[in-house]
PDB file of N, CA and C in Angstrom:
ATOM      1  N   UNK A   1      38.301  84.040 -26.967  1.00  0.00           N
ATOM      2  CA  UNK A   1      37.242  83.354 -26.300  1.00  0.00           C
ATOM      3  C   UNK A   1      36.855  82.161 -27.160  1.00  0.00           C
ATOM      4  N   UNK A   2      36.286  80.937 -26.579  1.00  0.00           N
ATOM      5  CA  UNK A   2      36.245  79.588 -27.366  1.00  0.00           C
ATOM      6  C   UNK A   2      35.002  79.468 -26.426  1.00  0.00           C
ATOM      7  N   UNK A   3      34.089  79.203 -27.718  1.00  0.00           N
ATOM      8  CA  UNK A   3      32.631  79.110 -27.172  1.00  0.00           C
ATOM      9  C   UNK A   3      32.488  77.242 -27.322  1.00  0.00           C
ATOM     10  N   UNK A   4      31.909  76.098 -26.460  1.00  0.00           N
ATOM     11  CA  UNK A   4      32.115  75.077 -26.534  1.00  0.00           C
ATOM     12  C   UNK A   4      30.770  74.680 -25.829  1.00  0.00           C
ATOM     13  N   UNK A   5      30.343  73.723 -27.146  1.00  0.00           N
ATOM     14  CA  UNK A   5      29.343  72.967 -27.152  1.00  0.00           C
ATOM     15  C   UNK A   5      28.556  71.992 -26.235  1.00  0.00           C
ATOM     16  N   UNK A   6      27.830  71.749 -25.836  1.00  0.00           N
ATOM     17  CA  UNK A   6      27.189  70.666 -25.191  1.00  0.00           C
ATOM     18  C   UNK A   6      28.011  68.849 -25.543  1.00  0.00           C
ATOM     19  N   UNK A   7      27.562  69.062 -26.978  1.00  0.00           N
ATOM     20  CA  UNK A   7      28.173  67.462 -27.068  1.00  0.00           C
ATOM     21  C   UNK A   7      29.433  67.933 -27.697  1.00  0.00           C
ATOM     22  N   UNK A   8      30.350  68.044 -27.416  1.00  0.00           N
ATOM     23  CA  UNK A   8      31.692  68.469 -27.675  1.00  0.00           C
ATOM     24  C   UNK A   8      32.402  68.279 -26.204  1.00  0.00           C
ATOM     25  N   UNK A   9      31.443  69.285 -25.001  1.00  0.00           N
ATOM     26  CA  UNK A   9      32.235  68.734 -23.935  1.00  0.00           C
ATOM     27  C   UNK A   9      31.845  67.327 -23.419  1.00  0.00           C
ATOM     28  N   UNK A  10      30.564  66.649 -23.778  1.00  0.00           N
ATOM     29  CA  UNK A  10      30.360  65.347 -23.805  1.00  0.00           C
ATOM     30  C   UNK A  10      31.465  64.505 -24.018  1.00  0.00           C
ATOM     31  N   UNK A  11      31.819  64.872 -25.154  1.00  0.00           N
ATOM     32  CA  UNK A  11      32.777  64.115 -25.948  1.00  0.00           C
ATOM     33  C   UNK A  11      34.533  64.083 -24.812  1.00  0.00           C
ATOM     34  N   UNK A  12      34.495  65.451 -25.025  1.00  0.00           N
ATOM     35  CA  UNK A  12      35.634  65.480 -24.395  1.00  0.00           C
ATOM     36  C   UNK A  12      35.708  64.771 -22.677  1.00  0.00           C
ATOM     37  N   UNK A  13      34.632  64.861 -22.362  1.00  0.00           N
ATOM     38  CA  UNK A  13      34.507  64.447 -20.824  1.00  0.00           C
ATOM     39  C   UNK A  13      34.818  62.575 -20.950  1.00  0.00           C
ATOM     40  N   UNK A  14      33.868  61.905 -22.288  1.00  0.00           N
ATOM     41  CA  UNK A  14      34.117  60.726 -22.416  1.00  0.00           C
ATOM     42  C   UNK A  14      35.908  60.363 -22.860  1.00  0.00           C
ATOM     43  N   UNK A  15      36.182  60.549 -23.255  1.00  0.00           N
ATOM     44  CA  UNK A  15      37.740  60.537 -23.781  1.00  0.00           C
ATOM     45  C   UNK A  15      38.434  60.767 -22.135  1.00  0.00           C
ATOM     46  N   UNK A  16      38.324  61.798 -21.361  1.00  0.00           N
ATOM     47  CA  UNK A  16      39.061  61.484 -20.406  1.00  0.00           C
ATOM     48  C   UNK A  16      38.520  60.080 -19.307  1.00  0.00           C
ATOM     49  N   UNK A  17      36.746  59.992 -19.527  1.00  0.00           N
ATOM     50  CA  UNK A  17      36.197  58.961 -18.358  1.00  0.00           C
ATOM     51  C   UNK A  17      37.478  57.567 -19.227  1.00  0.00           C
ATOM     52  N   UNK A  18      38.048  57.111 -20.184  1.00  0.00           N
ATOM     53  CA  UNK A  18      38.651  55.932 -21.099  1.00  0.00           C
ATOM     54  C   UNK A  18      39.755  56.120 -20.465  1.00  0.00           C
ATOM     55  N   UNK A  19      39.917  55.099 -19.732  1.00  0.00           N
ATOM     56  CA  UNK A  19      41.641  55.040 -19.186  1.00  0.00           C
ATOM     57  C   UNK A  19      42.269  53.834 -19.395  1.00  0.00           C
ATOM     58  N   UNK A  20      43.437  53.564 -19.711  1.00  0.00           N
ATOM     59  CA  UNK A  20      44.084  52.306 -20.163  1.00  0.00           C
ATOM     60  C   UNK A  20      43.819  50.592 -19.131  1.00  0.00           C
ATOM     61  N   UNK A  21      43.402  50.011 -19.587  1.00  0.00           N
ATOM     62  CA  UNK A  21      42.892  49.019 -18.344  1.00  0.00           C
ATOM     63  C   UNK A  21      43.977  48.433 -17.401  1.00  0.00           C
ATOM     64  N   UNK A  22      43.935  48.365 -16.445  1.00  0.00           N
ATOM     65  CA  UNK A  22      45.280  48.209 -15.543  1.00  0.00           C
ATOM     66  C   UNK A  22      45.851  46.511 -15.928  1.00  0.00           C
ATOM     67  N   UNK A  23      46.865  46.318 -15.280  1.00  0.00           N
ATOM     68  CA  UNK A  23      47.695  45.279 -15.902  1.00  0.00           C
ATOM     69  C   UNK A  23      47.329  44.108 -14.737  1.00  0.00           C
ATOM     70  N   UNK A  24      47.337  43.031 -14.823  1.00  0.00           N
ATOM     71  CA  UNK A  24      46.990  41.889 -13.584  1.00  0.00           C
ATOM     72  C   UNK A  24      48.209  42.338 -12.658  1.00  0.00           C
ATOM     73  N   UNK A  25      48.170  42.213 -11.793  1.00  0.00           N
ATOM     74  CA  UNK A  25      48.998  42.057 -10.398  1.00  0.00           C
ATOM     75  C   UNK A  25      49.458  40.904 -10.654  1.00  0.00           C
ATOM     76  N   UNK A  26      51.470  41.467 -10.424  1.00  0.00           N
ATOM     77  CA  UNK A  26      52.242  40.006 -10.241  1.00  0.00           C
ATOM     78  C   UNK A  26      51.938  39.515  -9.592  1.00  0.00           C
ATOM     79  N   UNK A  27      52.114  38.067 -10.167  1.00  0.00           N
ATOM     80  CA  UNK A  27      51.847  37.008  -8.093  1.00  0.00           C
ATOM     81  C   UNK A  27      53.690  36.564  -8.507  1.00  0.00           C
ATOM     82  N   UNK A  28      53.566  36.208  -6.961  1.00  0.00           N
ATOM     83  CA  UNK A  28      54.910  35.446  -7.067  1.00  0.00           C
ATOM     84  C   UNK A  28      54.924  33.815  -6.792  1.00  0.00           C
ATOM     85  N   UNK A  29      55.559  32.933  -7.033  1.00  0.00           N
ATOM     86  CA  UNK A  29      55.301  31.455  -6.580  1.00  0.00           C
ATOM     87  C   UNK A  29      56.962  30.894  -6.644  1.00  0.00           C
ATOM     88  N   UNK A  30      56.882  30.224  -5.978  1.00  0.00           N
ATOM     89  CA  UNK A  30      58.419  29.054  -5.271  1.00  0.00           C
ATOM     90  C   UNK A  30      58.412  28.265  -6.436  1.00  0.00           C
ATOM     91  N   UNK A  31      59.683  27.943  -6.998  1.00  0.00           N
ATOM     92  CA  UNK A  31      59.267  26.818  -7.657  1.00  0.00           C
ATOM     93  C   UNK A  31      60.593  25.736  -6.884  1.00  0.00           C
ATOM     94  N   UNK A  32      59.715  24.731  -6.768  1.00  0.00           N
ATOM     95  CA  UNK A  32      60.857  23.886  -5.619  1.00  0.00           C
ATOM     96  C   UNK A  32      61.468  22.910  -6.318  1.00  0.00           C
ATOM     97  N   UNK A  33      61.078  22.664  -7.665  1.00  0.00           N
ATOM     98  CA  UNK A  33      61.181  21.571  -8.536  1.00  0.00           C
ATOM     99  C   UNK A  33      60.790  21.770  -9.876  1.00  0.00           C
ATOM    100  N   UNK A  34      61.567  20.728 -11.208  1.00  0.00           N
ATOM    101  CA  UNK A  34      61.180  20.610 -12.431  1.00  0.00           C
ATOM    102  C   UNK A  34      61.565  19.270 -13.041  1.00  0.00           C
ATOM    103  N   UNK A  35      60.610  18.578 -12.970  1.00  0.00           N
ATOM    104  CA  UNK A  35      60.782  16.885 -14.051  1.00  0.00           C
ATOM    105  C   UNK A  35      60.081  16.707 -14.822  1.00  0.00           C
ATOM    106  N   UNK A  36      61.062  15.852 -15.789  1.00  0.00           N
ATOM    107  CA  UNK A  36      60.317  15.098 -16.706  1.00  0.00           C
ATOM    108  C   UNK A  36      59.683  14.208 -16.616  1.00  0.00           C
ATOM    109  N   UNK A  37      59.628  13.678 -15.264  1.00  0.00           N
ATOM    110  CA  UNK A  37      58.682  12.684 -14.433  1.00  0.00           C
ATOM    111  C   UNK A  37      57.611  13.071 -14.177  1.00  0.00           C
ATOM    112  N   UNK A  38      56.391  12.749 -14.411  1.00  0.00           N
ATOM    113  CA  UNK A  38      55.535  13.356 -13.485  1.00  0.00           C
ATOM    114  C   UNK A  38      55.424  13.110 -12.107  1.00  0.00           C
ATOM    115  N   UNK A  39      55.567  11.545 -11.714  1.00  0.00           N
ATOM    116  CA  UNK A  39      55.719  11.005 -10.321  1.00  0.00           C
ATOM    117  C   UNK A  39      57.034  11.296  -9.825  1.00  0.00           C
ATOM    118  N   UNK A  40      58.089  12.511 -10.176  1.00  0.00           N
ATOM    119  CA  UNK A  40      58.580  12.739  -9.141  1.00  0.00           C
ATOM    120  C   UNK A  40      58.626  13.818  -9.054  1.00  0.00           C
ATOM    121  N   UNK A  41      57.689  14.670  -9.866  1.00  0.00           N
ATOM    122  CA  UNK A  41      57.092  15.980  -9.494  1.00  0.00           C
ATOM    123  C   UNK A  41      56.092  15.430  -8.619  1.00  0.00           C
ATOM    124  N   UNK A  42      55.131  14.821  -8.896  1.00  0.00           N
ATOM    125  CA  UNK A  42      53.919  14.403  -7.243  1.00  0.00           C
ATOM    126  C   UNK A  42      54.570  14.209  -5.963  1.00  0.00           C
ATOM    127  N   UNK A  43      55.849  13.459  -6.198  1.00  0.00           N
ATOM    128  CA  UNK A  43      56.764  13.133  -4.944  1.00  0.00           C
ATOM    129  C   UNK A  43      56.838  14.031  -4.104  1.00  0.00           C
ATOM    130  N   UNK A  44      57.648  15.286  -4.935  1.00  0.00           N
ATOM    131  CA  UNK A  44      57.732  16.243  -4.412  1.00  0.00           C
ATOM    132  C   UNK A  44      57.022  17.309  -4.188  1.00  0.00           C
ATOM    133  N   UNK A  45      55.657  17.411  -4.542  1.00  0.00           N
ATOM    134  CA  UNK A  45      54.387  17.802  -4.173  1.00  0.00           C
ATOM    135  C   UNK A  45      53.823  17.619  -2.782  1.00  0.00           C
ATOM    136  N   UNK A  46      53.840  15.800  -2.543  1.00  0.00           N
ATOM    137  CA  UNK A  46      53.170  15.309  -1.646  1.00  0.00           C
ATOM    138  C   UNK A  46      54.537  15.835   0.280  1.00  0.00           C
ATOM    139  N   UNK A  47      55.853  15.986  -0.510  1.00  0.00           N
ATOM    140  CA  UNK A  47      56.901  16.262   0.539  1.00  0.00           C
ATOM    141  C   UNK A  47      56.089  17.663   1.293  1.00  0.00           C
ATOM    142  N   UNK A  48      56.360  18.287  -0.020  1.00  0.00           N
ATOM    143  CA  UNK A  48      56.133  20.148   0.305  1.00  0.00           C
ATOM    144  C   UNK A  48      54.387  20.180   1.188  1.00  0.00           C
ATOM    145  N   UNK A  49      54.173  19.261   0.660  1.00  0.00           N
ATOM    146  CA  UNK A  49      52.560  19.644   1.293  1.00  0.00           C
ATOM    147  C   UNK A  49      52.455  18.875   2.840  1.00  0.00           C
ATOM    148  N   UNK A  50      53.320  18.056   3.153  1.00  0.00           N
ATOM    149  CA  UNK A  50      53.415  17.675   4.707  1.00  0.00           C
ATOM    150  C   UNK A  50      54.147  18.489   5.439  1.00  0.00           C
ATOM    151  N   UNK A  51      55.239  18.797   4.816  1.00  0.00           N
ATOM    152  CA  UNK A  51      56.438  20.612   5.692  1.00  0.00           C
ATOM    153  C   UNK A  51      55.455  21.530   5.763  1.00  0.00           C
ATOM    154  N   UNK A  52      54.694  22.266   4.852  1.00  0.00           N
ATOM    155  CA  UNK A  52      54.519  23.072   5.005  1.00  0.00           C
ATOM    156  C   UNK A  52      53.337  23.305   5.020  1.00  0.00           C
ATOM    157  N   UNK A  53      52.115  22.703   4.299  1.00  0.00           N
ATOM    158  CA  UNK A  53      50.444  23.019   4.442  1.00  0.00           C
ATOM    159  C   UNK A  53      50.117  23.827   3.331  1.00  0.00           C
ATOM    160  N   UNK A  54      51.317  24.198   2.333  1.00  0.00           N
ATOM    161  CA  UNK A  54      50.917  25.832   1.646  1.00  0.00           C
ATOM    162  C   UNK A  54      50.122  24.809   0.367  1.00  0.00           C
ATOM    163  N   UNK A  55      49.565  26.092  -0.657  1.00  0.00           N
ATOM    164  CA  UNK A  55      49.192  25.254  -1.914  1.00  0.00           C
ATOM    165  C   UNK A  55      50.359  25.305  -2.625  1.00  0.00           C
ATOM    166  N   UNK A  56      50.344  23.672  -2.945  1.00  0.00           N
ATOM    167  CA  UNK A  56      51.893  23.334  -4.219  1.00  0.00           C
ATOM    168  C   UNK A  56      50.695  22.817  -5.554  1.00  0.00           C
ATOM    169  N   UNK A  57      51.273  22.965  -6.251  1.00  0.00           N
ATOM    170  CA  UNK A  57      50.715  22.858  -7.498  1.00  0.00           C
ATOM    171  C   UNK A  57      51.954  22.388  -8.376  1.00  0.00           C
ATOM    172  N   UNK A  58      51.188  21.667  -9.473  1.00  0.00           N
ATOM    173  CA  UNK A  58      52.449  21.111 -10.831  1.00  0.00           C
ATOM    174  C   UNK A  58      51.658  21.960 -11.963  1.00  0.00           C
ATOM    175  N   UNK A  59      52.733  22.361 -12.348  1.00  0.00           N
ATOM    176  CA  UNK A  59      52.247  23.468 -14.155  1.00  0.00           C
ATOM    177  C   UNK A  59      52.970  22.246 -15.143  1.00  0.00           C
ATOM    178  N   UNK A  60      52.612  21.762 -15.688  1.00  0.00           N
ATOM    179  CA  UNK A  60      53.175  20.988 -16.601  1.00  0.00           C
ATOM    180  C   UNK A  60      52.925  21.809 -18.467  1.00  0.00           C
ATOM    181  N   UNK A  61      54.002  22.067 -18.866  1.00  0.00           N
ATOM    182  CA  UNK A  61      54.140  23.037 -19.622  1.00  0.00           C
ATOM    183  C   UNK A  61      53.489  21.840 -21.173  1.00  0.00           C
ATOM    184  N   UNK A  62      53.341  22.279 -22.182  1.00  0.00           N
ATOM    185  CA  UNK A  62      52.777  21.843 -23.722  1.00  0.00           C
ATOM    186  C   UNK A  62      53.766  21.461 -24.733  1.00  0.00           C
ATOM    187  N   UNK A  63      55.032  21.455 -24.177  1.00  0.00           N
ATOM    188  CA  UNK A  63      56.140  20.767 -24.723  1.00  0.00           C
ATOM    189  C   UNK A  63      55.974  19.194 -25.345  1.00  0.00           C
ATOM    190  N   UNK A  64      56.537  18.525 -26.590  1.00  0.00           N
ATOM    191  CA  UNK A  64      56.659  17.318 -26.896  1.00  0.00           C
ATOM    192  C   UNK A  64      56.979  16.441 -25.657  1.00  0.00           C
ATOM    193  N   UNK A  65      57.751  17.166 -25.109  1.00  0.00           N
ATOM    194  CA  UNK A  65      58.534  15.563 -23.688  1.00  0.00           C
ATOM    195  C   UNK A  65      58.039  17.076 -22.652  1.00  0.00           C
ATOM    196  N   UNK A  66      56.887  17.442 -21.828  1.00  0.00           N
ATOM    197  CA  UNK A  66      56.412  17.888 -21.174  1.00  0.00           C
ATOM    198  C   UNK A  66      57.891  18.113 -19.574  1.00  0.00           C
ATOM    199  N   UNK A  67      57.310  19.098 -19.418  1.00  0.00           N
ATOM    200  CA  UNK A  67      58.315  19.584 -18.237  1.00  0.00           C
ATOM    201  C   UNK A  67      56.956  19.817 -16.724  1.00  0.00           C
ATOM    202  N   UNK A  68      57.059  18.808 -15.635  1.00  0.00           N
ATOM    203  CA  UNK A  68      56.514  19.430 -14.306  1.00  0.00           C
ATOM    204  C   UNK A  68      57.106  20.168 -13.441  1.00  0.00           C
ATOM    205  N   UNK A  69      56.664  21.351 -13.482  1.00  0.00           N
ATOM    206  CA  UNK A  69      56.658  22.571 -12.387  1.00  0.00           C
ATOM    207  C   UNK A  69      56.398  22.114 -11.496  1.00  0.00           C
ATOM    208  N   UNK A  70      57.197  21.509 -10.030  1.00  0.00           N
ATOM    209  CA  UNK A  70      56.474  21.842  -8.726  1.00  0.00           C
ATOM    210  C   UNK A  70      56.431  23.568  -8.115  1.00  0.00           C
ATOM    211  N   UNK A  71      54.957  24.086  -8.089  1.00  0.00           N
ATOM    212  CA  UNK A  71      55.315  25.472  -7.327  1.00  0.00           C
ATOM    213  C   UNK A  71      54.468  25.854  -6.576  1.00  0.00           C
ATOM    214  N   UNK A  72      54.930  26.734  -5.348  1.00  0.00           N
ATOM    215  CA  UNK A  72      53.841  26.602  -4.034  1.00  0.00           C
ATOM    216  C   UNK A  72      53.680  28.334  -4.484  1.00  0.00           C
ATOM    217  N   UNK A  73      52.247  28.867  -4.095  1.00  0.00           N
ATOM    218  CA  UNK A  73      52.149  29.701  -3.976  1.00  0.00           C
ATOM    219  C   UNK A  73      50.452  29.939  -4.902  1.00  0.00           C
ATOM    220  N   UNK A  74      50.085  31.344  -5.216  1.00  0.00           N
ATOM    221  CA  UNK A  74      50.737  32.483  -5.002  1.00  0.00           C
ATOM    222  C   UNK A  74      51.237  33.175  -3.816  1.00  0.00           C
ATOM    223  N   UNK A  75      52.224  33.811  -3.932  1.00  0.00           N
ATOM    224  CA  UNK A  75      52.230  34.917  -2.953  1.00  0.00           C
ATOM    225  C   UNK A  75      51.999  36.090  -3.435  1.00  0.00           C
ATOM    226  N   UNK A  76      51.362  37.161  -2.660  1.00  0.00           N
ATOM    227  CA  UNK A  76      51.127  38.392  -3.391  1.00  0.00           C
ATOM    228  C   UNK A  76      52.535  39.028  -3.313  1.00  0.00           C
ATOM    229  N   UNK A  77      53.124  38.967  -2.338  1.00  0.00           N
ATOM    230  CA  UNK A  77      54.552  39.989  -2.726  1.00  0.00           C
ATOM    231  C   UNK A  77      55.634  38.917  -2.544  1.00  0.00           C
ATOM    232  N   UNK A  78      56.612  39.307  -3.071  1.00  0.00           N
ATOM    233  CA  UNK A  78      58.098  38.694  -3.702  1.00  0.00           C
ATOM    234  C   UNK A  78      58.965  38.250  -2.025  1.00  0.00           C
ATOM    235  N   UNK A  79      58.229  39.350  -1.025  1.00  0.00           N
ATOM    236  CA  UNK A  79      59.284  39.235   0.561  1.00  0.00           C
ATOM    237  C   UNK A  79      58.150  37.647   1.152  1.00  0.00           C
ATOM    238  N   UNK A  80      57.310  37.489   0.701  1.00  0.00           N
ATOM    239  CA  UNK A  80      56.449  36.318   1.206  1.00  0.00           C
ATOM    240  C   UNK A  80      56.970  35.203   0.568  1.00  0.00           C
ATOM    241  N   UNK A  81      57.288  35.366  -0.678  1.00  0.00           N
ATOM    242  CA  UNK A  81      57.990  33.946  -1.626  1.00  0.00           C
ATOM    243  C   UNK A  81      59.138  33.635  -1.196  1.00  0.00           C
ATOM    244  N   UNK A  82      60.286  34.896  -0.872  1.00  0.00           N
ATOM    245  CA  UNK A  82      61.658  34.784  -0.273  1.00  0.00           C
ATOM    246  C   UNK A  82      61.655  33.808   0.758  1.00  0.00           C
ATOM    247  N   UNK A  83      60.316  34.195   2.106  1.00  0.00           N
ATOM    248  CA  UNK A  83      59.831  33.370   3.307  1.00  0.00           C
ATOM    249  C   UNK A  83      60.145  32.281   2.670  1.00  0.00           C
ATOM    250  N   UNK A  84      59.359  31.214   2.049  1.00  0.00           N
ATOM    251  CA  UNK A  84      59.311  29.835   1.655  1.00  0.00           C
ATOM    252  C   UNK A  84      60.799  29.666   0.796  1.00  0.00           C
ATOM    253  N   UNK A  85      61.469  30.345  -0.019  1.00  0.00           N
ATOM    254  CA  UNK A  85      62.547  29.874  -0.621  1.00  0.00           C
ATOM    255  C   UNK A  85      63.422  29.302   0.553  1.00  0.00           C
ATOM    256  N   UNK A  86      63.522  30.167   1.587  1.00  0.00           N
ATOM    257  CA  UNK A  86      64.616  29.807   2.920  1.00  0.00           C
ATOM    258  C   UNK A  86      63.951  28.619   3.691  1.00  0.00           C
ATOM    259  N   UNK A  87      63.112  28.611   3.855  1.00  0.00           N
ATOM    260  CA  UNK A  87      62.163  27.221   4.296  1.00  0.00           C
ATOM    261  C   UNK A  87      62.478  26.264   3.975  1.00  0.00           C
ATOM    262  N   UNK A  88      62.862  26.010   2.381  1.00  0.00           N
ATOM    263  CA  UNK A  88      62.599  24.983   1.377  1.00  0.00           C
ATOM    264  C   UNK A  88      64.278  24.893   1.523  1.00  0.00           C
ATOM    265  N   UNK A  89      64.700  26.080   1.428  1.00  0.00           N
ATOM    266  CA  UNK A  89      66.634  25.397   1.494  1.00  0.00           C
ATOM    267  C   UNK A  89      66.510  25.259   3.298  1.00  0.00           C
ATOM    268  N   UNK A  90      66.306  25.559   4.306  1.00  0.00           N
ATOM    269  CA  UNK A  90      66.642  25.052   5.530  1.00  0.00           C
ATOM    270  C   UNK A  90      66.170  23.658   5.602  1.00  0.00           C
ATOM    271  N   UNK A  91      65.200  22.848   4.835  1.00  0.00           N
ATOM    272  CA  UNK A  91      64.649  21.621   5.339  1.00  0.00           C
ATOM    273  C   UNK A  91      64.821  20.809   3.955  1.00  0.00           C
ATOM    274  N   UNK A  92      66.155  21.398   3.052  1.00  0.00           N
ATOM    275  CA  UNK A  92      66.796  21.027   2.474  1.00  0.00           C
ATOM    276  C   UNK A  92      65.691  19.796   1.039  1.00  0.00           C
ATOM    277  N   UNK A  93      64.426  20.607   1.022  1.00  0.00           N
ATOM    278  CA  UNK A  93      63.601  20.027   0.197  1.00  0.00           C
ATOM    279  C   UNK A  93      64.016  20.615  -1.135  1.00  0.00           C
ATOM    280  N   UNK A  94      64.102  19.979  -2.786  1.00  0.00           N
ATOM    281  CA  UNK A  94      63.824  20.980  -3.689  1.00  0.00           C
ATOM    282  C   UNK A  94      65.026  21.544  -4.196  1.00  0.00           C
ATOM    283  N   UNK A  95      64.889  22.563  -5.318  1.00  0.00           N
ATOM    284  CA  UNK A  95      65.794  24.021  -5.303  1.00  0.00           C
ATOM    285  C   UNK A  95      64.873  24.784  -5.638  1.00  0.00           C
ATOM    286  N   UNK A  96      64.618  25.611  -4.709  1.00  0.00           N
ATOM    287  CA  UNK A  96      63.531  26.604  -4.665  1.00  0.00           C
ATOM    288  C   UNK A  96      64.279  27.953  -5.342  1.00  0.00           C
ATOM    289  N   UNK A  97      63.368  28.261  -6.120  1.00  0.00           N
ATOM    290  CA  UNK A  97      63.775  29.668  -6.861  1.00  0.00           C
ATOM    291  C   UNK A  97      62.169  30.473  -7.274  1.00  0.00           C
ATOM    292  N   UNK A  98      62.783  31.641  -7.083  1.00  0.00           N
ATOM    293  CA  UNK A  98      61.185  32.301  -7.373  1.00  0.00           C
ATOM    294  C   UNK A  98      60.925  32.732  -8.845  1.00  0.00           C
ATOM    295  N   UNK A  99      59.628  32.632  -9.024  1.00  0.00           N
ATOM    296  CA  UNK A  99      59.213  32.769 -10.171  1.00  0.00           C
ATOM    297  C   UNK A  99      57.900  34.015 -10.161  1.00  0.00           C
ATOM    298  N   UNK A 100      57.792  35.026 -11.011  1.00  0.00           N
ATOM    299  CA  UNK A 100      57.077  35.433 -11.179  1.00  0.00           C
ATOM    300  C   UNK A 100      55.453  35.514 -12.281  1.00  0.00           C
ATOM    301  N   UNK A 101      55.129  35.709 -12.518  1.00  0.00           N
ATOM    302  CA  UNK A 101      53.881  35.616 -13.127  1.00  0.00           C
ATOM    303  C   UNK A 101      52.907  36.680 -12.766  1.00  0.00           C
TER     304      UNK A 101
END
Protein backbone atom coordinates (compact mmCIF):
# COMPACT_ATOMS: atom_id res chain seq x y z
CA UNK A 1 0.00 0.00 0.00
CA UNK A 2 1.49 3.63 -0.95
CA UNK A 3 -0.05 6.23 1.11
CA UNK A 4 0.21 9.67 -1.13
CA UNK A 5 0.15 13.07 -0.17
CA UNK A 6 -1.86 16.09 -0.97
CA UNK A 7 1.01 18.11 -2.54
CA UNK A 8 2.73 15.18 -4.03
CA UNK A 9 -0.38 14.41 -6.05
CA UNK A 10 -0.40 18.22 -6.77
CA UNK A 11 2.78 17.82 -8.05
CA UNK A 12 2.26 14.89 -9.94
CA UNK A 13 -1.07 16.18 -11.49
CA UNK A 14 1.12 19.44 -12.56
CA UNK A 15 3.85 17.43 -14.44
CA UNK A 16 1.21 15.67 -16.41
CA UNK A 17 -1.12 19.29 -16.91
CA UNK A 18 3.07 20.31 -18.94
CA UNK A 19 2.85 19.05 -22.37
CA UNK A 20 5.42 19.75 -25.08
CA UNK A 21 4.18 22.95 -27.02
CA UNK A 22 2.92 21.94 -30.42
CA UNK A 23 4.98 22.77 -33.52
CA UNK A 24 3.53 25.72 -36.09
CA UNK A 25 1.53 24.15 -38.87
CA UNK A 26 3.26 23.75 -42.28
CA UNK A 27 1.99 26.21 -44.74
CA UNK A 28 2.75 25.48 -48.17
CA UNK A 29 3.51 28.34 -50.92
CA UNK A 30 4.27 28.22 -55.00
CA UNK A 31 7.28 29.59 -55.68
CA UNK A 32 6.90 30.78 -59.38
CA UNK A 33 10.18 32.58 -59.50
CA UNK A 34 13.83 33.57 -58.17
CA UNK A 35 16.04 36.84 -59.23
CA UNK A 36 18.63 38.69 -58.65
CA UNK A 37 16.59 41.45 -60.01
CA UNK A 38 14.29 42.81 -57.98
CA UNK A 39 12.20 44.35 -60.96
CA UNK A 40 11.90 41.15 -62.46
CA UNK A 41 10.77 39.55 -59.46
CA UNK A 42 7.90 42.60 -59.31
CA UNK A 43 7.38 41.70 -63.04
CA UNK A 44 6.52 38.63 -62.19
CA UNK A 45 4.53 39.46 -59.18
CA UNK A 46 2.46 42.01 -60.99
CA UNK A 47 1.84 38.83 -64.01
CA UNK A 48 0.74 36.27 -61.18
CA UNK A 49 -1.47 38.81 -59.55
CA UNK A 50 -3.60 39.62 -62.88
CA UNK A 51 -3.97 35.39 -63.72
CA UNK A 52 -4.79 34.69 -60.71
CA UNK A 53 -5.96 37.28 -57.74
CA UNK A 54 -4.04 34.95 -55.12
CA UNK A 55 -1.49 36.69 -52.58
CA UNK A 56 2.13 36.67 -54.36
CA UNK A 57 4.63 37.97 -52.27
CA UNK A 58 8.71 38.47 -52.81
CA UNK A 59 10.92 36.95 -49.74
CA UNK A 60 14.08 38.47 -50.59
CA UNK A 61 16.59 36.46 -48.62
CA UNK A 62 19.92 38.48 -46.41
CA UNK A 63 22.46 37.31 -48.79
CA UNK A 64 25.46 39.83 -50.04
CA UNK A 65 23.88 39.85 -53.83
CA UNK A 66 20.21 39.19 -52.30
CA UNK A 67 17.99 36.50 -54.03
CA UNK A 68 13.85 37.49 -54.81
CA UNK A 69 11.43 34.82 -54.05
CA UNK A 70 8.34 35.28 -56.11
CA UNK A 71 5.71 33.07 -53.95
CA UNK A 72 1.93 32.89 -53.91
CA UNK A 73 0.39 31.50 -51.06
CA UNK A 74 -0.01 30.25 -48.04
CA UNK A 75 -1.81 27.30 -48.65
CA UNK A 76 -2.77 25.28 -45.74
CA UNK A 77 -2.35 21.87 -47.45
CA UNK A 78 0.29 20.76 -50.09
CA UNK A 79 -3.08 19.34 -52.63
CA UNK A 80 -4.07 23.34 -52.69
CA UNK A 81 -0.35 24.42 -53.70
CA UNK A 82 -0.23 21.42 -56.34
CA UNK A 83 -3.75 23.44 -57.64
CA UNK A 84 -1.62 26.63 -58.49
CA UNK A 85 1.70 24.74 -59.54
CA UNK A 86 -0.53 23.30 -62.67
CA UNK A 87 -2.08 26.76 -63.15
CA UNK A 88 1.22 28.42 -63.30
CA UNK A 89 2.68 25.60 -65.83
CA UNK A 90 -0.76 25.62 -67.97
CA UNK A 91 -0.53 29.55 -68.48
CA UNK A 92 3.01 28.86 -68.87
CA UNK A 93 3.94 31.76 -66.20
CA UNK A 94 7.18 31.11 -63.94
CA UNK A 95 8.63 27.61 -62.77
CA UNK A 96 6.48 26.94 -60.10
CA UNK A 97 7.71 24.52 -57.47
CA UNK A 98 6.41 24.09 -54.00
CA UNK A 99 7.93 25.11 -51.07
CA UNK A 100 7.25 24.40 -47.65
CA UNK A 101 7.58 26.35 -44.47
Amino acid sequence: METISPTRALKEQQVIARQEPKAAPVKFFVQAGAFGNRDNAAALQNRLLELAGLQVNIQTSDDPMPVHRVQIGPFNDEASALKTTQLLREAAVGSPVIVRR
